[in-house]
N, C-alpha and C. Protein backbone atom coordinates (compact mmCIF):
# COMPACT_ATOMS: atom_id res chain seq x y z
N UNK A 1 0.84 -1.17 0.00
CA UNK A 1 0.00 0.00 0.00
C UNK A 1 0.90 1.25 0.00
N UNK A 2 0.81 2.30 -0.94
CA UNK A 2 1.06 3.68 -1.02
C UNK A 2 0.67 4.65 -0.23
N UNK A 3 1.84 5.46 0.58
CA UNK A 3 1.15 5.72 1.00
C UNK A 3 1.45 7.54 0.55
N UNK A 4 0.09 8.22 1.23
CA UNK A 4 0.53 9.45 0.46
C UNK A 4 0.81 10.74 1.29
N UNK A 5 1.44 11.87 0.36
CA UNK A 5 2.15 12.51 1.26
C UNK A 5 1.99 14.02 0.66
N UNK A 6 0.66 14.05 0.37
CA UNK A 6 0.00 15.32 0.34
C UNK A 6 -0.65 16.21 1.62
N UNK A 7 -0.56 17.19 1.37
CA UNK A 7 -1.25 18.08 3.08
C UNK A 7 -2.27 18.43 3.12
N UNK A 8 -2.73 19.30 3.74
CA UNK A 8 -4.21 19.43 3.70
C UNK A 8 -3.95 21.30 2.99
N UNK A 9 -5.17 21.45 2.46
CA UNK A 9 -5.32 22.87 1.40
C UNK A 9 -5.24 23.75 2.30
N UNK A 10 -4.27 24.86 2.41
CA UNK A 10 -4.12 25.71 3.23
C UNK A 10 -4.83 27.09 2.75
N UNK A 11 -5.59 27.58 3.62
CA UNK A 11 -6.60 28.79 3.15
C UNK A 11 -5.39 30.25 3.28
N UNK A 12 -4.12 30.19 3.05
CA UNK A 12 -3.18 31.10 2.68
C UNK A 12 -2.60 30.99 1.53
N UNK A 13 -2.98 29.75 0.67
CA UNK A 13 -2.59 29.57 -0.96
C UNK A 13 -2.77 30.84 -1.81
N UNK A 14 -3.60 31.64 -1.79
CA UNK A 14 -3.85 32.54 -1.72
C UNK A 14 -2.75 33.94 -2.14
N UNK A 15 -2.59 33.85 -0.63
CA UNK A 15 -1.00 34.69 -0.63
C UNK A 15 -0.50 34.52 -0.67
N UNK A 16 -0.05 33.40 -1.11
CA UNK A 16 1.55 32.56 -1.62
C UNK A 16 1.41 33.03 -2.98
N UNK A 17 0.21 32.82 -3.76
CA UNK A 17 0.10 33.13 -5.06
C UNK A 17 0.06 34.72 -5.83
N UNK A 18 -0.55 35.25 -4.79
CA UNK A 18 0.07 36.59 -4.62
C UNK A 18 1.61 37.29 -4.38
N UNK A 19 2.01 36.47 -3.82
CA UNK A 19 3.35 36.43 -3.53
C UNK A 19 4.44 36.05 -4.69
N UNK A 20 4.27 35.04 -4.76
CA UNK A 20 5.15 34.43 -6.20
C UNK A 20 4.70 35.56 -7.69
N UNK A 21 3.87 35.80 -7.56
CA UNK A 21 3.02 37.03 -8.83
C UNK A 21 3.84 38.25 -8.42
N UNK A 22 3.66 38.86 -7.24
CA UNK A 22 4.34 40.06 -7.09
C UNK A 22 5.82 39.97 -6.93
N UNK A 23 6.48 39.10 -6.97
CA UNK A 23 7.91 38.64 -7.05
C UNK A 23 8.03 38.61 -8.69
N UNK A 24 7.41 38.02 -9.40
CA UNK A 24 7.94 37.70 -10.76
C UNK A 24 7.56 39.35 -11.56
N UNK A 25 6.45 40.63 -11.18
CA UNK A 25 6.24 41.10 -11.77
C UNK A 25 7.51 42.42 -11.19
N UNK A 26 7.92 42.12 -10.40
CA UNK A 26 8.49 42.86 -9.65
C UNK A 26 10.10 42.78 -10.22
N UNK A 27 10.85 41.43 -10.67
CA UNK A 27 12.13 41.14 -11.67
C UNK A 27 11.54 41.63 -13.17
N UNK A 28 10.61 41.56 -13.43
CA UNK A 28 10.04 41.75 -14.60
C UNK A 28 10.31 43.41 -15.22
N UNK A 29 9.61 44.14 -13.78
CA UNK A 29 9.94 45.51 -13.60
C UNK A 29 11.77 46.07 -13.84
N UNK A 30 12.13 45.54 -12.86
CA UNK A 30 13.20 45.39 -12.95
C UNK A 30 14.47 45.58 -14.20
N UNK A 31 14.18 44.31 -14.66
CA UNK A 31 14.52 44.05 -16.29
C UNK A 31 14.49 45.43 -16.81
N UNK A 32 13.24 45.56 -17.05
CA UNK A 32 12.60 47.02 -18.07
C UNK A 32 13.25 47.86 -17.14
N UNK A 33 13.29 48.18 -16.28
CA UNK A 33 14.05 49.74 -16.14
C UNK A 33 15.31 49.66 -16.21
N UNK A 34 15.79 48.69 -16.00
CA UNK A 34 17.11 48.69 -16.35
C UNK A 34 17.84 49.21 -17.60
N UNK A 35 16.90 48.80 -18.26
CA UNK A 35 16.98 49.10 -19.90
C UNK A 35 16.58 50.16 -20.40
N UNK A 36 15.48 51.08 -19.74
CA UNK A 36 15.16 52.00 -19.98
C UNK A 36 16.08 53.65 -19.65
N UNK A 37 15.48 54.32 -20.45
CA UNK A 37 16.39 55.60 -20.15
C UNK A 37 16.17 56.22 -19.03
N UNK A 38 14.97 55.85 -17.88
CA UNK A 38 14.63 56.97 -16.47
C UNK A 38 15.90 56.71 -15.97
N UNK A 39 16.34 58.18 -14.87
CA UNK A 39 17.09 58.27 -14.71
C UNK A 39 17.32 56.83 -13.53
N UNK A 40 18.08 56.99 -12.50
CA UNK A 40 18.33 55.65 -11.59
C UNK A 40 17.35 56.42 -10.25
N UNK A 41 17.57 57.44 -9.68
CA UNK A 41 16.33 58.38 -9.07
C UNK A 41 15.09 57.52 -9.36
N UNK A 42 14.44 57.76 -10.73
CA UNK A 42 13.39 57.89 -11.08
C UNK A 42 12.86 56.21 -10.86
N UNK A 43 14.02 55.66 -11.15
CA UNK A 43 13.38 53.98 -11.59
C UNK A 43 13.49 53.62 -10.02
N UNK A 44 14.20 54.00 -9.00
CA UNK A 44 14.44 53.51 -7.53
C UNK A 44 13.12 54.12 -6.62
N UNK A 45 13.08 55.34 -7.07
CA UNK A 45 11.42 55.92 -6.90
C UNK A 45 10.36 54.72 -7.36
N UNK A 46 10.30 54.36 -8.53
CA UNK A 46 8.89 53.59 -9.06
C UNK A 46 9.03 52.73 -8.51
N UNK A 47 9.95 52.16 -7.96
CA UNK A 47 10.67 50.01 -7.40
C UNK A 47 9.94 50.35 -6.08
N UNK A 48 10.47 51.61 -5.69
CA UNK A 48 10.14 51.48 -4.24
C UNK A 48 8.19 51.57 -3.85
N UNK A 49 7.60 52.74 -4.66
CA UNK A 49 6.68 52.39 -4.78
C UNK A 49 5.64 51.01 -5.28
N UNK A 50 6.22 50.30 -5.98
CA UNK A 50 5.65 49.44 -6.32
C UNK A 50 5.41 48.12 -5.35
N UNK A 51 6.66 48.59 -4.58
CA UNK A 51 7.59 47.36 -3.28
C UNK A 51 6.51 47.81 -2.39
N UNK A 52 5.73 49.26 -1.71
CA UNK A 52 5.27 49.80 -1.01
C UNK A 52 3.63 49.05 -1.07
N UNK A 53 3.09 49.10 -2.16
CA UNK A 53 2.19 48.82 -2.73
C UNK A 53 1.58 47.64 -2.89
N UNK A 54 2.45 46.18 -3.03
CA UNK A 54 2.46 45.45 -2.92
C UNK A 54 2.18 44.99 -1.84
N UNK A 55 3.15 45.06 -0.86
CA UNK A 55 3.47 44.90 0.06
C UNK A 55 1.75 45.17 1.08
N UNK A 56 1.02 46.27 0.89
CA UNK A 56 0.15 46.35 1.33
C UNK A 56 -1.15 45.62 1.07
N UNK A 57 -1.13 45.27 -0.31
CA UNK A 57 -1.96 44.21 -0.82
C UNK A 57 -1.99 43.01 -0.10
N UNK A 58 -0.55 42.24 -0.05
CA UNK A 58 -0.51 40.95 0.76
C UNK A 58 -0.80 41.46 2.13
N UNK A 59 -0.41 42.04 3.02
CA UNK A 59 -1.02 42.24 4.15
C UNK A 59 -2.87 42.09 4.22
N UNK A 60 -3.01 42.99 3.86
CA UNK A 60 -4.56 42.98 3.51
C UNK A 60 -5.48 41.69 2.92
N UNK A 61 -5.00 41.40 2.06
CA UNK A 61 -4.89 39.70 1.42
C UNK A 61 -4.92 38.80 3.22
N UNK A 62 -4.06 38.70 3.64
CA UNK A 62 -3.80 37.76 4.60
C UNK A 62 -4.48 38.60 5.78
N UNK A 63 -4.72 39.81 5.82
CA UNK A 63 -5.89 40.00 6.91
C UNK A 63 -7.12 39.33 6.76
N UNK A 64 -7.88 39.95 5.71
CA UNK A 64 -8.80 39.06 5.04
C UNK A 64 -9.22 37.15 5.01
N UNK A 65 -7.85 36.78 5.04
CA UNK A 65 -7.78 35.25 4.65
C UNK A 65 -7.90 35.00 6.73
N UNK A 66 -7.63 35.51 7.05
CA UNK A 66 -7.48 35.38 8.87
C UNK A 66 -8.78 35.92 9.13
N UNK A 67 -9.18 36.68 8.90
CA UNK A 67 -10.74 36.80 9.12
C UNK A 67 -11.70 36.06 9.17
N UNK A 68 -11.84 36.16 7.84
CA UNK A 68 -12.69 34.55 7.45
C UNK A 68 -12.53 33.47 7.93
N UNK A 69 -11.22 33.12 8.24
CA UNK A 69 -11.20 32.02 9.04
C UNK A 69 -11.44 31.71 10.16
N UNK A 70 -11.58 32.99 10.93
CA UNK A 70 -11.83 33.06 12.31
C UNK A 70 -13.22 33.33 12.25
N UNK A 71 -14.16 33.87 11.22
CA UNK A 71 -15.64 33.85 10.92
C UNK A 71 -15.71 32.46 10.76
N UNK A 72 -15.13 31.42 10.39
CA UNK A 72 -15.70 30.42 9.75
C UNK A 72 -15.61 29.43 11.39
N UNK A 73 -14.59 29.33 12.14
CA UNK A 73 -14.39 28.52 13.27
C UNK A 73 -14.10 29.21 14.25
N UNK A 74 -14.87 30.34 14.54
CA UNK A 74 -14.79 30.99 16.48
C UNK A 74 -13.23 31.05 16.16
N UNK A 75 -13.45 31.89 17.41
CA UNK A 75 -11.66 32.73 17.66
C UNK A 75 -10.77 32.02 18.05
N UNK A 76 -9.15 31.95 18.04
CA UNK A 76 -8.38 31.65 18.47
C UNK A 76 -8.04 31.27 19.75
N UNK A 77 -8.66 29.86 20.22
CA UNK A 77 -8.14 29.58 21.38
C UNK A 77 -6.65 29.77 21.72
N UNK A 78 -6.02 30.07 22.84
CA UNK A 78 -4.79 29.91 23.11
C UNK A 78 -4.27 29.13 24.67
């Protein structure tokens, strides 16, 4: 008998996938300004905003995903 060695679906898949997305669009960014003529100012300005931005999404994302979960099964015993 096989046995198997899968986990159970984690309700943060979510923001992992968010995560890996804002990582790849983020080298992507990258790339292109590199290449582009803005000055290094200008492109370290947009990185950082974009880094800023992001960054607040997944938070919010994973507030959200903790919410619900705590709507779905009563609060956090400790």
């Amino acid at each position: 008998m096989k046995k198997s060695t899968t986990v159970n679906k984690s309700p943060f898949n979510s923001v992992k996938l968010l995560l890996a997305l804002g990582l790849f669009l983020g080298l992507c960014l990258l790339m292109v300004f590199t290449r582009s003529a803005y000055s290094q100012s200008q492109q370290s300005l947009f990185l950082f905003f974009y880094a800023v931005v992001w960054a607040v999404a997944c938070v919010a994302r994973v507030r959200y995903v903790q919410n619900k979960k705590v709507r779905e099964n009563g609060p956090i015993q400790k």
